[in-house]
Protein backbone atom coordinates (compact mmCIF):
# COMPACT_ATOMS: atom_id res chain seq x y z
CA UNK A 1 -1.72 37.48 89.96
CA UNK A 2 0.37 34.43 88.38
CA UNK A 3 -2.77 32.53 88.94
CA UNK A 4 -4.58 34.38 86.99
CA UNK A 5 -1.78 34.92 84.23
CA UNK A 6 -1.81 31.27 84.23
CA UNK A 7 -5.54 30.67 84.11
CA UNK A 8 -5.68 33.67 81.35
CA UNK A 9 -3.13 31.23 79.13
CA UNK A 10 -4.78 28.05 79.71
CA UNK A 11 -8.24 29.62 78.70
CA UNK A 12 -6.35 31.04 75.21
CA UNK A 13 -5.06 28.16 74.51
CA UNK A 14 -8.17 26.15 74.81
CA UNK A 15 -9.87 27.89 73.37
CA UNK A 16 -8.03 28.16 70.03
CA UNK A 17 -7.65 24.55 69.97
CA UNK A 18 -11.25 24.81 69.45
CA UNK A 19 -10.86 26.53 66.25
CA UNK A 20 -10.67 24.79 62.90
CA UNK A 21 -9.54 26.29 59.84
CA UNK A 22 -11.42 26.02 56.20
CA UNK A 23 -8.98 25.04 53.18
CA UNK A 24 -9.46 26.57 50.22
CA UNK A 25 -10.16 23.18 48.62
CA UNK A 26 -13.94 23.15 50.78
CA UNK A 27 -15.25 25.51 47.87
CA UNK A 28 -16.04 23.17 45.17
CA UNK A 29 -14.75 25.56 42.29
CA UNK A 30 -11.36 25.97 43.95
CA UNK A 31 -11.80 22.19 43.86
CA UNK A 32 -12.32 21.81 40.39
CA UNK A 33 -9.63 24.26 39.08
CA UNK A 34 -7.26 25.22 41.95
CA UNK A 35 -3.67 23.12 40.55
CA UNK A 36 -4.84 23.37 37.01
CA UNK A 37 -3.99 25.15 33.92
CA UNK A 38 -5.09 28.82 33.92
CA UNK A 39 -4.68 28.27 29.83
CA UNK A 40 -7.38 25.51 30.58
CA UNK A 41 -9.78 27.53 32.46
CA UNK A 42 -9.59 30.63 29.48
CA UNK A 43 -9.74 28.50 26.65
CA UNK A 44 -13.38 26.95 28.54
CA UNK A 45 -14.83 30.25 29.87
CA UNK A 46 -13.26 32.93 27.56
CA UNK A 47 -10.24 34.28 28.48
CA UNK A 48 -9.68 37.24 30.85
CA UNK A 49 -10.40 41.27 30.74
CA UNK A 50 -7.85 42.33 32.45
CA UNK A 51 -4.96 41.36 34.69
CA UNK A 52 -2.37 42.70 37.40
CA UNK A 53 1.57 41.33 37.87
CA UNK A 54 1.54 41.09 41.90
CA UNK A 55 5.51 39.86 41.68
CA UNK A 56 5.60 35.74 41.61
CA UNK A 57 2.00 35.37 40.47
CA UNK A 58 -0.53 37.20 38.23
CA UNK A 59 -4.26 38.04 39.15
CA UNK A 60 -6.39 38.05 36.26
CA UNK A 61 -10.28 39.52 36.25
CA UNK A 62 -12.65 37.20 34.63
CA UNK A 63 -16.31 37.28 34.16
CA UNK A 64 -17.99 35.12 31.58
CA UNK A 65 -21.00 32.30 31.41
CA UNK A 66 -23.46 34.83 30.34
CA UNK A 67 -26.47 32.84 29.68
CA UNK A 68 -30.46 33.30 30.52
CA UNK A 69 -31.87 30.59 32.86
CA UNK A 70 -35.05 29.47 34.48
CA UNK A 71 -34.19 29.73 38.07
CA UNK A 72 -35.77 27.48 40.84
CA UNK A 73 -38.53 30.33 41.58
CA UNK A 74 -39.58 29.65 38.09
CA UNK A 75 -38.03 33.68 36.75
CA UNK A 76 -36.03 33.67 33.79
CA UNK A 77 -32.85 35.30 34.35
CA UNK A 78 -29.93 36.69 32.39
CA UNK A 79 -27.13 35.31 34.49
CA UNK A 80 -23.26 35.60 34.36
CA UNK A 81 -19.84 35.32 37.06
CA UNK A 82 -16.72 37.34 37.53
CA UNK A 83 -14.03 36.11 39.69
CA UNK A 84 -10.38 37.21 40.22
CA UNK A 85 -7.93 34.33 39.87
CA UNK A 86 -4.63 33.83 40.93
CA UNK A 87 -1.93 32.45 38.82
CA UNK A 88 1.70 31.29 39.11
CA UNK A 89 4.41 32.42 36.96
CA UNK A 90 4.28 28.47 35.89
CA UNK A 91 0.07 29.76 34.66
CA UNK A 92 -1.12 27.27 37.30
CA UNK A 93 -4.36 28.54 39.28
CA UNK A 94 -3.91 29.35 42.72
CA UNK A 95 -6.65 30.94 43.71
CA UNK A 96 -9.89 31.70 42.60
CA UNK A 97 -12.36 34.52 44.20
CA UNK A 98 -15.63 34.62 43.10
CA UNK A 99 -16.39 38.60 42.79
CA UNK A 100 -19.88 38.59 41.55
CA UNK A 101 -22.62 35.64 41.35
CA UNK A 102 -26.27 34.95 40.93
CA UNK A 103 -28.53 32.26 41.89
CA UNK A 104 -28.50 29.28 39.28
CA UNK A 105 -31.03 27.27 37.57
CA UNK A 106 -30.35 24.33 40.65
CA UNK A 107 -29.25 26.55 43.99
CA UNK A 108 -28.23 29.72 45.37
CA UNK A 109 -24.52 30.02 42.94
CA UNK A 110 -24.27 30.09 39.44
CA UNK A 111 -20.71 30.37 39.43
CA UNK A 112 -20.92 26.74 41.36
CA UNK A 113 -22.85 25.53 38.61
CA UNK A 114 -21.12 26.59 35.62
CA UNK A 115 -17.20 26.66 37.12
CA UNK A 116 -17.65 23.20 39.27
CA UNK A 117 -19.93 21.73 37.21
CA UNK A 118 -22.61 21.22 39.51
């Protein structure tokens, strides 16, 4: 029984040594504007539509970029992203969720395209 108790460890433990965790910095919008002014990011995209106090930071609901594009499968579409973004008491970004998205005029996220600039 030890044996296996043992064996049962070793296993776990291997096995989650395997695993590998994603930062938040791999997203190429939290990239761009995670550390940086939250006045910034409003005074670019428009500012906010609503927000909630969740005690030493702020989450604020954004959606802007509205825009018609010509999308890789050659449709013209009327596009726009809304994303929930976390913000310090100091207004510094946190976080940023993207909450709704569309494909863009150069790949499957028009959110990447307008908020990362690519």
């Amino acid at each position: 029984m030890r044996q296996r108790l043992i064996a049962a460890t070793a296993l776990i433990a291997f096995t989650l040594t395997g695993c590998t965790t994603v930062s938040v910095a791999a997203n190429p919008i939290s990239k761009t504007w995670v550390g940086r002014s939250a006045g910034e990011f409003f005074a670019t995209y428009n500012p906010p539509l609503s927000d909630t106090d969740s005690g030493s930071s702020t989450i604020y609901n954004w959606r802007g970029g509205y825009k018609r594009i010509k999308q890789q499968s050659g449709r013209t579409a009327s596009v726009s992203c809304s994303a929930k973004l976390t913000v310090s008491d100091s207004y510094v970004i946190r976080d940023i969720t993207i909450t709704s998205d569309r494909p863009g005029a150069n790949g499957p996220s028009y959110c990447e395209e307008l908020l990362a600039g690519k």
